[in-house]
N, C-alpha and C. Protein backbone atom coordinates (compact mmCIF):
# COMPACT_ATOMS: atom_id res chain seq x y z
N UNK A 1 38.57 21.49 106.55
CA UNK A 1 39.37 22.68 106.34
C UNK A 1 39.73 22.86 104.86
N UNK A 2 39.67 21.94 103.70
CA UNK A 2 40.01 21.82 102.53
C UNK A 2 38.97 22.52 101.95
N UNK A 3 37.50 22.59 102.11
CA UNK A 3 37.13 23.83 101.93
C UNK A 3 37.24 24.94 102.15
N UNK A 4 37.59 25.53 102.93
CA UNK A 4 38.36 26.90 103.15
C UNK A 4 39.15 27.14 102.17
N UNK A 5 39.46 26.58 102.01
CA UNK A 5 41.20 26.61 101.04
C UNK A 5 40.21 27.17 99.83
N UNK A 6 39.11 26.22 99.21
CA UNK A 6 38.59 26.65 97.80
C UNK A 6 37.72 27.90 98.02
N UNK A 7 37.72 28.00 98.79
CA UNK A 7 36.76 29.84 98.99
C UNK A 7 37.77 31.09 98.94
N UNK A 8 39.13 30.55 99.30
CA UNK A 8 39.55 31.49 99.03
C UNK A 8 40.12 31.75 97.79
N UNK A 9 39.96 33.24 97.48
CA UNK A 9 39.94 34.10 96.36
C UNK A 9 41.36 34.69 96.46
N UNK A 10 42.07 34.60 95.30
CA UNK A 10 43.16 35.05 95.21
C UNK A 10 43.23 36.52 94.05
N UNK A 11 43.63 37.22 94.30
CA UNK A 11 43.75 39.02 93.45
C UNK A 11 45.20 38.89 93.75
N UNK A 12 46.04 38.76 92.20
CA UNK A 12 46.97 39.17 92.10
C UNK A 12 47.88 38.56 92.93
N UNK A 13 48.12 37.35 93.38
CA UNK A 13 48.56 36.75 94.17
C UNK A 13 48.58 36.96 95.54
N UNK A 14 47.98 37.79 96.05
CA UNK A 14 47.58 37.64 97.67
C UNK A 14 46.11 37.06 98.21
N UNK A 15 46.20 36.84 99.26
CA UNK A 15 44.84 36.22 99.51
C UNK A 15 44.02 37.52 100.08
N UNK A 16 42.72 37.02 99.91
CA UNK A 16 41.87 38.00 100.17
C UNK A 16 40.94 37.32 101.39
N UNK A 17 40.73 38.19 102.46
CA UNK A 17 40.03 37.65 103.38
C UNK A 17 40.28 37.80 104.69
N UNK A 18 39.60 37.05 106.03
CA UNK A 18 39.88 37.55 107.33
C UNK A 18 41.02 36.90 107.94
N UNK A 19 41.75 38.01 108.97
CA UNK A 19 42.94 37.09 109.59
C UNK A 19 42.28 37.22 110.72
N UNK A 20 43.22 35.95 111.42
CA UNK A 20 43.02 36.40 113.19
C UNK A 20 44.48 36.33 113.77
N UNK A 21 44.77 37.41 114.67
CA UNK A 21 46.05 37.27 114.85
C UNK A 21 46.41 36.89 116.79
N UNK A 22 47.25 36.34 116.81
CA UNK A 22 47.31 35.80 118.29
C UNK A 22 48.75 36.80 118.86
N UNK A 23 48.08 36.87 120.03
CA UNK A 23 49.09 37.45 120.95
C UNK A 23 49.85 36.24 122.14
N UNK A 24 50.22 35.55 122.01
CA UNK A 24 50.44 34.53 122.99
C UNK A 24 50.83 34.55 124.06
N UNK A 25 50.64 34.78 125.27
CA UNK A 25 51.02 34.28 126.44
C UNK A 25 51.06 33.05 127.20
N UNK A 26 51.74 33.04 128.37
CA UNK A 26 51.47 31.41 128.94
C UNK A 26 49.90 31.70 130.08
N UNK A 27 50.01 33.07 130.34
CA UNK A 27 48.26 32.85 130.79
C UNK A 27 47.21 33.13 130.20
N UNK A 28 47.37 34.12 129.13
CA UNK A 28 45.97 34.70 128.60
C UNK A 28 46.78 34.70 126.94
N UNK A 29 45.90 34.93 126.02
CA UNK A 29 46.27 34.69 124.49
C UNK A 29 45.08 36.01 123.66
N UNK A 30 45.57 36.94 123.94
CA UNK A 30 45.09 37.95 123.08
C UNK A 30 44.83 37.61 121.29
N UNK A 31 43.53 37.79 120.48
CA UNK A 31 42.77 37.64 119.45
C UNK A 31 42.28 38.78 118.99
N UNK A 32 42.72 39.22 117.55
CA UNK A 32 42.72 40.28 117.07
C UNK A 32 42.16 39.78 115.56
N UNK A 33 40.94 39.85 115.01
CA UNK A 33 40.81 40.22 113.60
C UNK A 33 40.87 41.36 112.71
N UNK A 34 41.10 41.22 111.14
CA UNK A 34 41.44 41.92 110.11
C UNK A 34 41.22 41.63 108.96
N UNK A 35 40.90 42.29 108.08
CA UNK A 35 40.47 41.69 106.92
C UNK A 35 41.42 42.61 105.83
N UNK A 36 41.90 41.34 104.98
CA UNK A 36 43.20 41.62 104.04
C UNK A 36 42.38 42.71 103.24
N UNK A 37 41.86 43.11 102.73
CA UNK A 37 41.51 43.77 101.80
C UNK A 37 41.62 45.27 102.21
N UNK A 38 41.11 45.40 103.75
CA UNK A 38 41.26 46.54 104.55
C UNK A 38 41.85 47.34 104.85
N UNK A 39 42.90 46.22 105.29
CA UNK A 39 44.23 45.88 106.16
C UNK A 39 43.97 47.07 107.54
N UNK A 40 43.11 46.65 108.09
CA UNK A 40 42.42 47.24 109.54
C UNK A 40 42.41 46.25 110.25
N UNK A 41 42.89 46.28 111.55
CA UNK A 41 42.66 45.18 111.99
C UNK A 41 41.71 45.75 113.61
N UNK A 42 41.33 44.86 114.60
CA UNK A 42 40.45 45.45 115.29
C UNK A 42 40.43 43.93 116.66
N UNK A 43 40.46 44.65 117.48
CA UNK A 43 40.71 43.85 119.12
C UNK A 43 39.47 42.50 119.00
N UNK A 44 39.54 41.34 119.33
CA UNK A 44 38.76 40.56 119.12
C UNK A 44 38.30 39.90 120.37
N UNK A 45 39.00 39.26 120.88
CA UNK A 45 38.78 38.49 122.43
C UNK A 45 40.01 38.16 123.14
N UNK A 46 39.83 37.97 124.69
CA UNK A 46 40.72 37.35 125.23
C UNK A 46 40.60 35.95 125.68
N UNK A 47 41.84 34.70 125.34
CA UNK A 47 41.50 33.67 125.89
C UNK A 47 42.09 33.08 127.13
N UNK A 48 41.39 33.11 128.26
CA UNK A 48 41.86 33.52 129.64
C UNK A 48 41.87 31.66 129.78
N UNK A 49 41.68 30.78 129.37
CA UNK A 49 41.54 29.08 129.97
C UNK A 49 43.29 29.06 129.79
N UNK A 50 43.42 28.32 131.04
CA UNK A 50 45.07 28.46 131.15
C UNK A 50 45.07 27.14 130.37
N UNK A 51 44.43 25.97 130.48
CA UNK A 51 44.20 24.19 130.03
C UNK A 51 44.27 24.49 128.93
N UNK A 52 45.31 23.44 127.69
CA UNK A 52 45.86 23.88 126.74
C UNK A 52 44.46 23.35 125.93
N UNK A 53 44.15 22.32 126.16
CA UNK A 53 42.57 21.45 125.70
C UNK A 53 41.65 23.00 125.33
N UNK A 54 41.04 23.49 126.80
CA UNK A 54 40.16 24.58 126.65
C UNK A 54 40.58 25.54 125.69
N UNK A 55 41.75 26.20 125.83
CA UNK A 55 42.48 27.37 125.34
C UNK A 55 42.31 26.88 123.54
N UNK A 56 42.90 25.80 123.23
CA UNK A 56 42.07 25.20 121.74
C UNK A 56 40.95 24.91 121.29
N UNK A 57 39.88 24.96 122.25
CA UNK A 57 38.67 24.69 121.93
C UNK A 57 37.87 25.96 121.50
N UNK A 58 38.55 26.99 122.56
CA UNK A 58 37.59 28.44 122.52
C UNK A 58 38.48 29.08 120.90
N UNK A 59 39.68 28.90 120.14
CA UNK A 59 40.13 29.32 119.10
C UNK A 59 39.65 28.94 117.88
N UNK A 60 39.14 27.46 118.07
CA UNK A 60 38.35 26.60 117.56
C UNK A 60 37.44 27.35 117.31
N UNK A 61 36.04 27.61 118.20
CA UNK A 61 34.90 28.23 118.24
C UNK A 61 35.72 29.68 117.59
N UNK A 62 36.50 29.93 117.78
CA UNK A 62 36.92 31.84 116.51
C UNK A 62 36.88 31.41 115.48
N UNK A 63 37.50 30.56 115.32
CA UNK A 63 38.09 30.63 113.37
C UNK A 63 36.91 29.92 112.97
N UNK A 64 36.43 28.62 113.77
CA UNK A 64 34.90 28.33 113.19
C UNK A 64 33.82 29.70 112.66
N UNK A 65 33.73 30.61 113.58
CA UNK A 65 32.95 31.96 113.32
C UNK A 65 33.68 33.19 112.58
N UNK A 66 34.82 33.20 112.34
CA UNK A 66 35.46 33.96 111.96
C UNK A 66 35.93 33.46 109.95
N UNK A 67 36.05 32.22 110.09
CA UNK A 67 36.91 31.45 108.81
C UNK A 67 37.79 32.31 108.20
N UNK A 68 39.08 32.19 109.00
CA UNK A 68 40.20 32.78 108.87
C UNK A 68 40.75 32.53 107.79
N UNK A 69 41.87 33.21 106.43
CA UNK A 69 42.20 32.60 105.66
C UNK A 69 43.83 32.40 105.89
N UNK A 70 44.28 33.46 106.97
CA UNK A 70 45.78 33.41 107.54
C UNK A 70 45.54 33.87 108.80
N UNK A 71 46.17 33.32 109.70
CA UNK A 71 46.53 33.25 110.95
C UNK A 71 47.73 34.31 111.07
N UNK A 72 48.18 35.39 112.29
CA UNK A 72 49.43 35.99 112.16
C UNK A 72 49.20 35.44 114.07
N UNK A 73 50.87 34.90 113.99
CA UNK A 73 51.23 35.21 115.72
C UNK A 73 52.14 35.96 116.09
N UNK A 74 51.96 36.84 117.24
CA UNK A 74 53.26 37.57 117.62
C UNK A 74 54.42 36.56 117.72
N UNK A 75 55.78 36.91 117.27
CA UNK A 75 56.77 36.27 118.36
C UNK A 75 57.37 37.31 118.56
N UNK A 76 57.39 37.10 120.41
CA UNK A 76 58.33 38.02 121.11
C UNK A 76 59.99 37.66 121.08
N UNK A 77 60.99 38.62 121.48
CA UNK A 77 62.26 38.88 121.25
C UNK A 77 62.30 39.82 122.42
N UNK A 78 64.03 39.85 122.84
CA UNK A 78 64.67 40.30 123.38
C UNK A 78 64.22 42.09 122.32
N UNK A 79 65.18 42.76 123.29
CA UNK A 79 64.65 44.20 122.13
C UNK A 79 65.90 43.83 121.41
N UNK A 80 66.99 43.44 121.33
CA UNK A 80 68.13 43.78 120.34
C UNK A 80 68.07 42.08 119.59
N UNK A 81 66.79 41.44 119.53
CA UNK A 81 65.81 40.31 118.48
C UNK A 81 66.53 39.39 118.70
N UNK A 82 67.19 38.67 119.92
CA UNK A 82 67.85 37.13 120.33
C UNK A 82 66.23 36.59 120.69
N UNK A 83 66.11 35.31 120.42
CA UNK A 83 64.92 34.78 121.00
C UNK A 83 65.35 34.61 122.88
N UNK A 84 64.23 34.02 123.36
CA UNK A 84 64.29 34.03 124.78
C UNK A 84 63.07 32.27 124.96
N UNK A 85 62.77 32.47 126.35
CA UNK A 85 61.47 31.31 125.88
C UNK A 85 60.33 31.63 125.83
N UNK A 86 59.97 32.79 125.92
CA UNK A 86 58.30 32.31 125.25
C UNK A 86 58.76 33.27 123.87
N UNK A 87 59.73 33.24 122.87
CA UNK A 87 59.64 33.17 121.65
C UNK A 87 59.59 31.39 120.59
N UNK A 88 60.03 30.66 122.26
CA UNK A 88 60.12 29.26 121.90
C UNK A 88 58.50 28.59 121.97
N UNK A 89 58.05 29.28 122.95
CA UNK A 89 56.57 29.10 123.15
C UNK A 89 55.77 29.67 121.98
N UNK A 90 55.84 30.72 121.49
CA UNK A 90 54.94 31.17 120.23
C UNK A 90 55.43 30.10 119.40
N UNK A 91 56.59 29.78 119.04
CA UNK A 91 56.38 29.43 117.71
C UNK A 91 55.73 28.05 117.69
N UNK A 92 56.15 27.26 118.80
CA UNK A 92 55.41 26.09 119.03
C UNK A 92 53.93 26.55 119.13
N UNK A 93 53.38 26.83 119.63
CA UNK A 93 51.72 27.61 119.49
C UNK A 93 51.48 28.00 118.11
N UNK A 94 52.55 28.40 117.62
CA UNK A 94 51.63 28.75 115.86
C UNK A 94 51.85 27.49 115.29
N UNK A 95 53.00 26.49 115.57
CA UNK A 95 53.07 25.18 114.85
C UNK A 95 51.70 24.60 114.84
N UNK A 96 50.94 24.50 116.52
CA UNK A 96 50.05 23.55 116.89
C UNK A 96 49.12 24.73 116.20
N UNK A 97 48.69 25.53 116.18
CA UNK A 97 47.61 25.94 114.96
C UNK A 97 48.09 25.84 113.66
N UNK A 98 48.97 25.98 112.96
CA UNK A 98 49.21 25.51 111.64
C UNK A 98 48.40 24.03 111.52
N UNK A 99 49.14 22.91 112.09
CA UNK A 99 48.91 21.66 112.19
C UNK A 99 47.36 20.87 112.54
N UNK A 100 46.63 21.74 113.70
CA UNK A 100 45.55 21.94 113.99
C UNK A 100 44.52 22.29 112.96
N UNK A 101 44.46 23.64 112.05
CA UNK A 101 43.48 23.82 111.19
C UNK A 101 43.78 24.09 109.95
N UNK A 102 45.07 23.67 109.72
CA UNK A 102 45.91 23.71 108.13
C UNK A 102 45.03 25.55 107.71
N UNK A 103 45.52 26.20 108.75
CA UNK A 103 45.85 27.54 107.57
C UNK A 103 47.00 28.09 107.70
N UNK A 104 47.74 28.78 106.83
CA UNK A 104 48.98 29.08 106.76
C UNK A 104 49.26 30.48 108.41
N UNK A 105 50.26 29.90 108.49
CA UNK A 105 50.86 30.86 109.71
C UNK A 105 51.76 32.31 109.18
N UNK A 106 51.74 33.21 109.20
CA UNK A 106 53.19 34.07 109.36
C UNK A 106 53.15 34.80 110.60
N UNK A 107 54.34 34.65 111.31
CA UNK A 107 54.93 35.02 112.18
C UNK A 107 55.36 36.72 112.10
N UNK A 108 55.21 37.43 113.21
CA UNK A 108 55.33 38.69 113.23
C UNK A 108 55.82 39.29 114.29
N UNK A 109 57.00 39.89 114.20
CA UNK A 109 57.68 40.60 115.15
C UNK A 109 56.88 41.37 116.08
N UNK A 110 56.66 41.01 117.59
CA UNK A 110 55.88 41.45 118.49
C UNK A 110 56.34 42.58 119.44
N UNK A 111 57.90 42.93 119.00
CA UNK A 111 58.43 43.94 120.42
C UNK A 111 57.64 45.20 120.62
N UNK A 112 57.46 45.32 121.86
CA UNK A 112 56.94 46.61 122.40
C UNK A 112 55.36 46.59 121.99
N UNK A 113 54.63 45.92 121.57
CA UNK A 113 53.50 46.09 120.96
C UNK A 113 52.52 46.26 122.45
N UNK A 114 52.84 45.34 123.42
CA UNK A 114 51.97 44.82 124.51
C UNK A 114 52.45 46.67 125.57
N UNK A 115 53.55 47.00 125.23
CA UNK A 115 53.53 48.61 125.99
C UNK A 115 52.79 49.65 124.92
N UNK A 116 52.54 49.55 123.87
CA UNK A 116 52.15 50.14 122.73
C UNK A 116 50.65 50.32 123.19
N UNK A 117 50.29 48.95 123.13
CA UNK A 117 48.92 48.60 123.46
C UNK A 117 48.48 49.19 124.70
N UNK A 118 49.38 49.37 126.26
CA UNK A 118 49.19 50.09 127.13
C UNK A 118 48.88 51.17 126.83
N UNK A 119 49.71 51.77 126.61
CA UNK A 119 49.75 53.51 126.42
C UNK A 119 48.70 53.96 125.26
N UNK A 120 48.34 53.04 124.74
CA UNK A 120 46.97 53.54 123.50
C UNK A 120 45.80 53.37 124.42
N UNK A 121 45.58 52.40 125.35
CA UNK A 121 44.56 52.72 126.39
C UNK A 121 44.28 53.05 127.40
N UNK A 122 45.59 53.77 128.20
CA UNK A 122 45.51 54.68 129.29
C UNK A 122 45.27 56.07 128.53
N UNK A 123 45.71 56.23 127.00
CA UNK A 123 45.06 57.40 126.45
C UNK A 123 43.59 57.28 126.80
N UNK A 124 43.41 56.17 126.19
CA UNK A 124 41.27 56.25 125.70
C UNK A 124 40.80 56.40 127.57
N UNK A 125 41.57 56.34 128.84
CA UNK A 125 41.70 56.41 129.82
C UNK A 125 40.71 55.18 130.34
N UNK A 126 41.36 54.32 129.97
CA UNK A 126 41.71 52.61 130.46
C UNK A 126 42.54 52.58 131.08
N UNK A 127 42.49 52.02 132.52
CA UNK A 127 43.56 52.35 133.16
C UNK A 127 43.24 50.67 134.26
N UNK A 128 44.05 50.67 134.85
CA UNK A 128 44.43 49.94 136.17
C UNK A 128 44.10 47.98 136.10
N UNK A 129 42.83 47.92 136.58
CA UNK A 129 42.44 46.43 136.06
C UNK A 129 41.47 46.20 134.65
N UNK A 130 40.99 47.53 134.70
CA UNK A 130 40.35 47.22 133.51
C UNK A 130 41.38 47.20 132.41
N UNK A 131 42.34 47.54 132.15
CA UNK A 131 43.08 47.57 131.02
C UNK A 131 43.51 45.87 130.55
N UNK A 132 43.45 45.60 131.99
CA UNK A 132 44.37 43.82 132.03
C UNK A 132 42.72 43.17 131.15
N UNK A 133 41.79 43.77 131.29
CA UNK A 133 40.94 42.15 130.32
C UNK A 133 41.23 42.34 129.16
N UNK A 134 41.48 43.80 128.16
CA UNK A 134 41.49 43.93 126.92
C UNK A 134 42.75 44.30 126.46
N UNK A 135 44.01 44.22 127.36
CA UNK A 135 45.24 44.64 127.00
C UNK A 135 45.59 43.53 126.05
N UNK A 136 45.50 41.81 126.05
CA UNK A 136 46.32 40.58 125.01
C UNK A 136 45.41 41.69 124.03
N UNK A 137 44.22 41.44 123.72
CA UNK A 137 43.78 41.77 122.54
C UNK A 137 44.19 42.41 121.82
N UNK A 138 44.30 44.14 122.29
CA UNK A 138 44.73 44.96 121.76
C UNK A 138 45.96 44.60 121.23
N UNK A 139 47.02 44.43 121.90
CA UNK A 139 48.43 43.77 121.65
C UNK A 139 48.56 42.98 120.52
N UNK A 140 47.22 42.04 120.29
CA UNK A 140 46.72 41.69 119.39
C UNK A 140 46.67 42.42 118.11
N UNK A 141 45.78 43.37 118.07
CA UNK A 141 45.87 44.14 116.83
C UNK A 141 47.16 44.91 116.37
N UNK A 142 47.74 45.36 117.28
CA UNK A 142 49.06 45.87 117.15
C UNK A 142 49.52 45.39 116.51
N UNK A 143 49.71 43.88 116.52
CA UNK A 143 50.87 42.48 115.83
C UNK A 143 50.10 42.43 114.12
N UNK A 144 48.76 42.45 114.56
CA UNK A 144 48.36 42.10 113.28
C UNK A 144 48.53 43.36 111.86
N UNK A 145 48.08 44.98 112.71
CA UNK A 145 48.13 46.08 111.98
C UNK A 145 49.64 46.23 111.38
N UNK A 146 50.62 45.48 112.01
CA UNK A 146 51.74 45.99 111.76
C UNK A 146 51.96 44.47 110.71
N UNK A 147 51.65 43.28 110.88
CA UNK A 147 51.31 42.34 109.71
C UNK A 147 50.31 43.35 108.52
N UNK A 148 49.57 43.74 108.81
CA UNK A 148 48.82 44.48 107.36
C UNK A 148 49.91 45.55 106.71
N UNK A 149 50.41 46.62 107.46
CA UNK A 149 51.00 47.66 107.14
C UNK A 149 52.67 47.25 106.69
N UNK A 150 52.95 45.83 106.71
CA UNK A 150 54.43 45.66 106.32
C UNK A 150 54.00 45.16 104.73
């Protein structure tokens, strides 16, 4: 991973390069890439292995193909921003990828993104079960576009 580090190119003190951003759940983990320079980000995969082993292996195989230079994870909140527990669950999940592939984490306010993400694809008229395979994802980009656009 210490190569990664020397590929990346720094302009003006930001990094330049691809993110992948996680949507976390305790069953499925929505994957969203973006590339800093863009700041577009775009629905990537869903990781449906509930086994925490598998669920790291298939993120593994992303950032291996992807070579991420920052990671963004949602953390969810109450709407008036008290944590709850799976805001205790993200952050532990971005710890174990921090720790896992030493690239830097920032954390990103996730409220409403996963209804956001609904209602942007019952527009494109995605609707019912099909919405459930590509809804983490999308939710995904949501977290991340709104990491590019802050």
């Amino acid at each position: 991973m210490q190569d990664r580090q020397h590929l990346v190119l720094k302009a003006e003190h930001r990094l330049v390069g691809t993110v992948l951003a996680f949507d976390f759940g305790e069953k499925r983990v929505g994957v969203a890439v973006g590339d800093l320079g863009m700041g577009l980000a775009h629905p990537l995969a869903t990781v449906s292995e509930g086994i925490t082993k598998r669920r790291f292996d298939t993120i593994t195989k992303l950032i291996e193909e992807w070579k991420p230079v920052q990671l963004v994870v949602g953390l969810p909140t109450y709407a008036d921003g008290k944590d709850h527990e799976l805001t205790r669950l993200s952050r532990r999940f971005a710890r174990r990828l921090e720790g896992r592939f030493g690239i830097s984490i920032k954390l990103v306010d996730e409220r409403y993104t996963s209804i956001t993400a609904s209602v942007k694809l019952r527009e494109a008229g995605i609707k019912g079960k099909k919405q459930k395979l590509i809804l983490d994802q999308v939710a995904a980009q949501q977290i991340l576009q709104s990491y590019f656009d802050s």
